[in-house]
PDB file of N, CA and C in Angstrom:
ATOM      1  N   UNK A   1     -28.176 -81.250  55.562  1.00  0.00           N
ATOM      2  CA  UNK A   1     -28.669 -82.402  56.323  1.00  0.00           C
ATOM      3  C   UNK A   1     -30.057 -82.111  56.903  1.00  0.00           C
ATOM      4  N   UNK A   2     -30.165 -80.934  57.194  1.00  0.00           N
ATOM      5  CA  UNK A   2     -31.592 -80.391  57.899  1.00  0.00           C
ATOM      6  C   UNK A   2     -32.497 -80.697  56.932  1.00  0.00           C
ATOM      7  N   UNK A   3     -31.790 -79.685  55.853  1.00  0.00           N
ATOM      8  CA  UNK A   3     -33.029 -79.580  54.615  1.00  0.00           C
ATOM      9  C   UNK A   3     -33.537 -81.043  54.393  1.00  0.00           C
ATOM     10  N   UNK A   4     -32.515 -81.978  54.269  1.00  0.00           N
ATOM     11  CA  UNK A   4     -33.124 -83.573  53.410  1.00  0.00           C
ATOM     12  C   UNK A   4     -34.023 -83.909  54.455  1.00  0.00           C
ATOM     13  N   UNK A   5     -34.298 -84.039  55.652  1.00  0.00           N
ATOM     14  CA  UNK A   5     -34.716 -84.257  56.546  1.00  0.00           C
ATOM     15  C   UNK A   5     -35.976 -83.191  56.984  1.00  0.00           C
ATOM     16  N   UNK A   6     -36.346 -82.303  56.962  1.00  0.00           N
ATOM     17  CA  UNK A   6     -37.247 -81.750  56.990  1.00  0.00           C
ATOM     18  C   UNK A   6     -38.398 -82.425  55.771  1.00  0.00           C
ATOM     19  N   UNK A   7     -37.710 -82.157  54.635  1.00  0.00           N
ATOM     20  CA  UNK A   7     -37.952 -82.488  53.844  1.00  0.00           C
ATOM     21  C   UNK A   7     -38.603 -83.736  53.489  1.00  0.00           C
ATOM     22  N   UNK A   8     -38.111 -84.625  53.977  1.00  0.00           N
ATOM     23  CA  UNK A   8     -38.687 -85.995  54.287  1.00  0.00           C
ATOM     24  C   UNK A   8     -39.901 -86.012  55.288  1.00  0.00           C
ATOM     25  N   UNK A   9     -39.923 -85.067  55.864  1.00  0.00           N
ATOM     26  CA  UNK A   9     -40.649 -84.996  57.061  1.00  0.00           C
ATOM     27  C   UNK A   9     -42.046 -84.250  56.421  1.00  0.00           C
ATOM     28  N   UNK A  10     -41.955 -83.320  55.730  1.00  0.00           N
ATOM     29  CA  UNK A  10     -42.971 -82.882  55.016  1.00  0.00           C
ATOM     30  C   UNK A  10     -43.614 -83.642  54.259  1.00  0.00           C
ATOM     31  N   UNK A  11     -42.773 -84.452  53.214  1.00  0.00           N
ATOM     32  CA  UNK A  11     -43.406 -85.360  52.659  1.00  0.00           C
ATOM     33  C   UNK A  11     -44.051 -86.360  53.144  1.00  0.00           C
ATOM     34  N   UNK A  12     -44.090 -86.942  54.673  1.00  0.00           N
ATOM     35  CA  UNK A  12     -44.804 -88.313  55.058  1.00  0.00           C
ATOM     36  C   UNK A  12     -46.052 -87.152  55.963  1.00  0.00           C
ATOM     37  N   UNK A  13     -46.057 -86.376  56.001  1.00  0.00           N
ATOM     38  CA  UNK A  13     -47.051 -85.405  56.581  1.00  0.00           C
ATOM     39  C   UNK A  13     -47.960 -85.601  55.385  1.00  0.00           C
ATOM     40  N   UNK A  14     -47.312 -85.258  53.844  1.00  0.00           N
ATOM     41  CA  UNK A  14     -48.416 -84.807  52.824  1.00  0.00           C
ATOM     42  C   UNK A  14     -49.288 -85.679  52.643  1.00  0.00           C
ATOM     43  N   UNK A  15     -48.590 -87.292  52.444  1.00  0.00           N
ATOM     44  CA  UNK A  15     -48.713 -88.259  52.141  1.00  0.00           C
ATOM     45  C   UNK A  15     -49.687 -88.822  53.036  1.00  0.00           C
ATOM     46  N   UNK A  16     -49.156 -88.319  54.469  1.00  0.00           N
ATOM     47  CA  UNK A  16     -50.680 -88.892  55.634  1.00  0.00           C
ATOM     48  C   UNK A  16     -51.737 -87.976  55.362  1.00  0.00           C
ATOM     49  N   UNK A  17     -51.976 -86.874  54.806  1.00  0.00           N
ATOM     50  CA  UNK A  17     -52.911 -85.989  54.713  1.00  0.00           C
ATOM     51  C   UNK A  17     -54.351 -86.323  53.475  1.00  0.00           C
ATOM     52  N   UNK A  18     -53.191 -86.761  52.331  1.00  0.00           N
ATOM     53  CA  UNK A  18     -53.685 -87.468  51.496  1.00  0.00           C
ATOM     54  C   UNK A  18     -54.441 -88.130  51.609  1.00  0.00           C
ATOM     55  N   UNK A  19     -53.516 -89.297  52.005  1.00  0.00           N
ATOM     56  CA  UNK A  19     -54.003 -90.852  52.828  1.00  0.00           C
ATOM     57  C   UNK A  19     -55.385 -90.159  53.869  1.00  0.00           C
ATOM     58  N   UNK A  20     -55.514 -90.001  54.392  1.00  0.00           N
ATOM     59  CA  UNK A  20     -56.593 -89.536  55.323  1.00  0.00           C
ATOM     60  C   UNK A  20     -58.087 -89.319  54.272  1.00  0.00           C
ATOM     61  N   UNK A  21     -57.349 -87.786  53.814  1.00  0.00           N
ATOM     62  CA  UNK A  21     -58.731 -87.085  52.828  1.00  0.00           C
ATOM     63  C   UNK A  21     -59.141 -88.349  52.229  1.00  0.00           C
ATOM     64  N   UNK A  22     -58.477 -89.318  51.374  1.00  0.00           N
ATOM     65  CA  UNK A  22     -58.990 -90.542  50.809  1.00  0.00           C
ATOM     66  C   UNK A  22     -59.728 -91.678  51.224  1.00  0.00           C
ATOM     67  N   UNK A  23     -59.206 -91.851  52.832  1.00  0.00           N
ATOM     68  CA  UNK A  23     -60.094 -92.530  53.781  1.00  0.00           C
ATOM     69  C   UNK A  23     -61.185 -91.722  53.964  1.00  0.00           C
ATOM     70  N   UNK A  24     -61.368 -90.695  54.324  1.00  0.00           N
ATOM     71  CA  UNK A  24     -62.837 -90.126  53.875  1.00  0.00           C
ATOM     72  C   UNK A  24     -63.794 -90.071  53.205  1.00  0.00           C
ATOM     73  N   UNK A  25     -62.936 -90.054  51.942  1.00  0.00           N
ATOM     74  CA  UNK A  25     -63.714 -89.975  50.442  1.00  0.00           C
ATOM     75  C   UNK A  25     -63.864 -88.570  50.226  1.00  0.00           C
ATOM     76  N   UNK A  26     -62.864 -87.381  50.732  1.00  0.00           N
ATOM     77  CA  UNK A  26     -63.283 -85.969  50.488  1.00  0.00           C
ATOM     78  C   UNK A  26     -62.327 -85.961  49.803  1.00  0.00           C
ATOM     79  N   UNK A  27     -61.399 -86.442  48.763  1.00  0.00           N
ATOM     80  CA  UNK A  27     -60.245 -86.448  48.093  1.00  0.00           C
ATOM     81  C   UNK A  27     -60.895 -85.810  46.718  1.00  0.00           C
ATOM     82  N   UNK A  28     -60.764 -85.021  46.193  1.00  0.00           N
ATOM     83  CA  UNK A  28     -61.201 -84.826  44.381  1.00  0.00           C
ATOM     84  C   UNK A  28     -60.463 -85.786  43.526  1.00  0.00           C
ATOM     85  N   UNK A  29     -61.048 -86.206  42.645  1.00  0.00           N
ATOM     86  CA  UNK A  29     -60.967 -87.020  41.833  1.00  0.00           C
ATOM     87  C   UNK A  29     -59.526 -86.713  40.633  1.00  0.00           C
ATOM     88  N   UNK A  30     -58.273 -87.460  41.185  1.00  0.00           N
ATOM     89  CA  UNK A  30     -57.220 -86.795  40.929  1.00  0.00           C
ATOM     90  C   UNK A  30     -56.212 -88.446  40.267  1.00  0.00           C
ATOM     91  N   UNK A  31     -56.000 -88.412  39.277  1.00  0.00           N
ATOM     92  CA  UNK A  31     -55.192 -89.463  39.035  1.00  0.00           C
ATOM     93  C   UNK A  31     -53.745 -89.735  39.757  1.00  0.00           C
ATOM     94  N   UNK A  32     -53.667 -91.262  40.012  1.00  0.00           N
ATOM     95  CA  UNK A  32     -52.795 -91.806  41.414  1.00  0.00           C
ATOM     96  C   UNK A  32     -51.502 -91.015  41.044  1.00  0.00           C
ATOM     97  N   UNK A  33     -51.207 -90.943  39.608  1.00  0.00           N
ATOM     98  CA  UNK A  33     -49.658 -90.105  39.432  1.00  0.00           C
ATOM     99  C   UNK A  33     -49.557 -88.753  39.698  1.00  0.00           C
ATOM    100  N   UNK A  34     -50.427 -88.161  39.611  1.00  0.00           N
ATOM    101  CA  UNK A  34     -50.860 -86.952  40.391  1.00  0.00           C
ATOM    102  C   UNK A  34     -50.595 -86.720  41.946  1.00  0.00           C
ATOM    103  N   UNK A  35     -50.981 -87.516  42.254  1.00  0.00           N
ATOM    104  CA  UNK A  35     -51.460 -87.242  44.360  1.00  0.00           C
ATOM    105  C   UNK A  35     -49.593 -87.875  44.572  1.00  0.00           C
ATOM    106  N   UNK A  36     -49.129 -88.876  43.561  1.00  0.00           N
ATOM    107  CA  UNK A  36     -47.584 -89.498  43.999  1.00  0.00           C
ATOM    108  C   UNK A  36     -46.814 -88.229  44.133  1.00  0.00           C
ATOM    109  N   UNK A  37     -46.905 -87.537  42.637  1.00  0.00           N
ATOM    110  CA  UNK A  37     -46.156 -86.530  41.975  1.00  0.00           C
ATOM    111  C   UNK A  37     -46.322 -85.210  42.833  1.00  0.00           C
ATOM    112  N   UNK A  38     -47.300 -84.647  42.921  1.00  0.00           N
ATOM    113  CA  UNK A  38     -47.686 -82.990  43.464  1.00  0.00           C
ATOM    114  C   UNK A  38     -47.301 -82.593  44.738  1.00  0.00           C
ATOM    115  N   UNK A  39     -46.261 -83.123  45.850  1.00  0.00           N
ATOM    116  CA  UNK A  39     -45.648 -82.664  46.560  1.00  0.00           C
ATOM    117  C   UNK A  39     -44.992 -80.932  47.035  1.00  0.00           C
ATOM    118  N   UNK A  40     -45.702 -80.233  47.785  1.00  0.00           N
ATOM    119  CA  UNK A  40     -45.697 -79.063  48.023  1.00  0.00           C
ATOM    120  C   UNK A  40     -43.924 -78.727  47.825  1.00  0.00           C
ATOM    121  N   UNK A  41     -43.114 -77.511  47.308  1.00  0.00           N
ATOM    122  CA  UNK A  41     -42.105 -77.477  47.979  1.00  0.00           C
ATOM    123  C   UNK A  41     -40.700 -78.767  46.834  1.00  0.00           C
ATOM    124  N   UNK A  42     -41.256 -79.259  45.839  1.00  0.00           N
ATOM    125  CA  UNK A  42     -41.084 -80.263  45.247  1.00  0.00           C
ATOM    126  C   UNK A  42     -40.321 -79.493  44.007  1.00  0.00           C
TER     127      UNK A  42
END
């Protein structure tokens, strides 16, 4: 129960991190199934 939940928790972290670098424009040039898919820990 921890794990799914941590877990989830990591993922909306990655996902805001993402989201961010992209609002920047410091993101490298990475196709969208890529940045969905590449989840640390995955």
């Amino acid at each position: 129960r921890f794990k799914a939940t941590d877990a989830g928790r990591l993922r909306a972290e990655y996902n805001r991190l993402v989201e961010g670098l992209a609002l920047r424009g410091d993101l490298p040039a990475l196709p969208d199934d890529i940045l969905k898919e590449a989840v640390p820990g995955n």
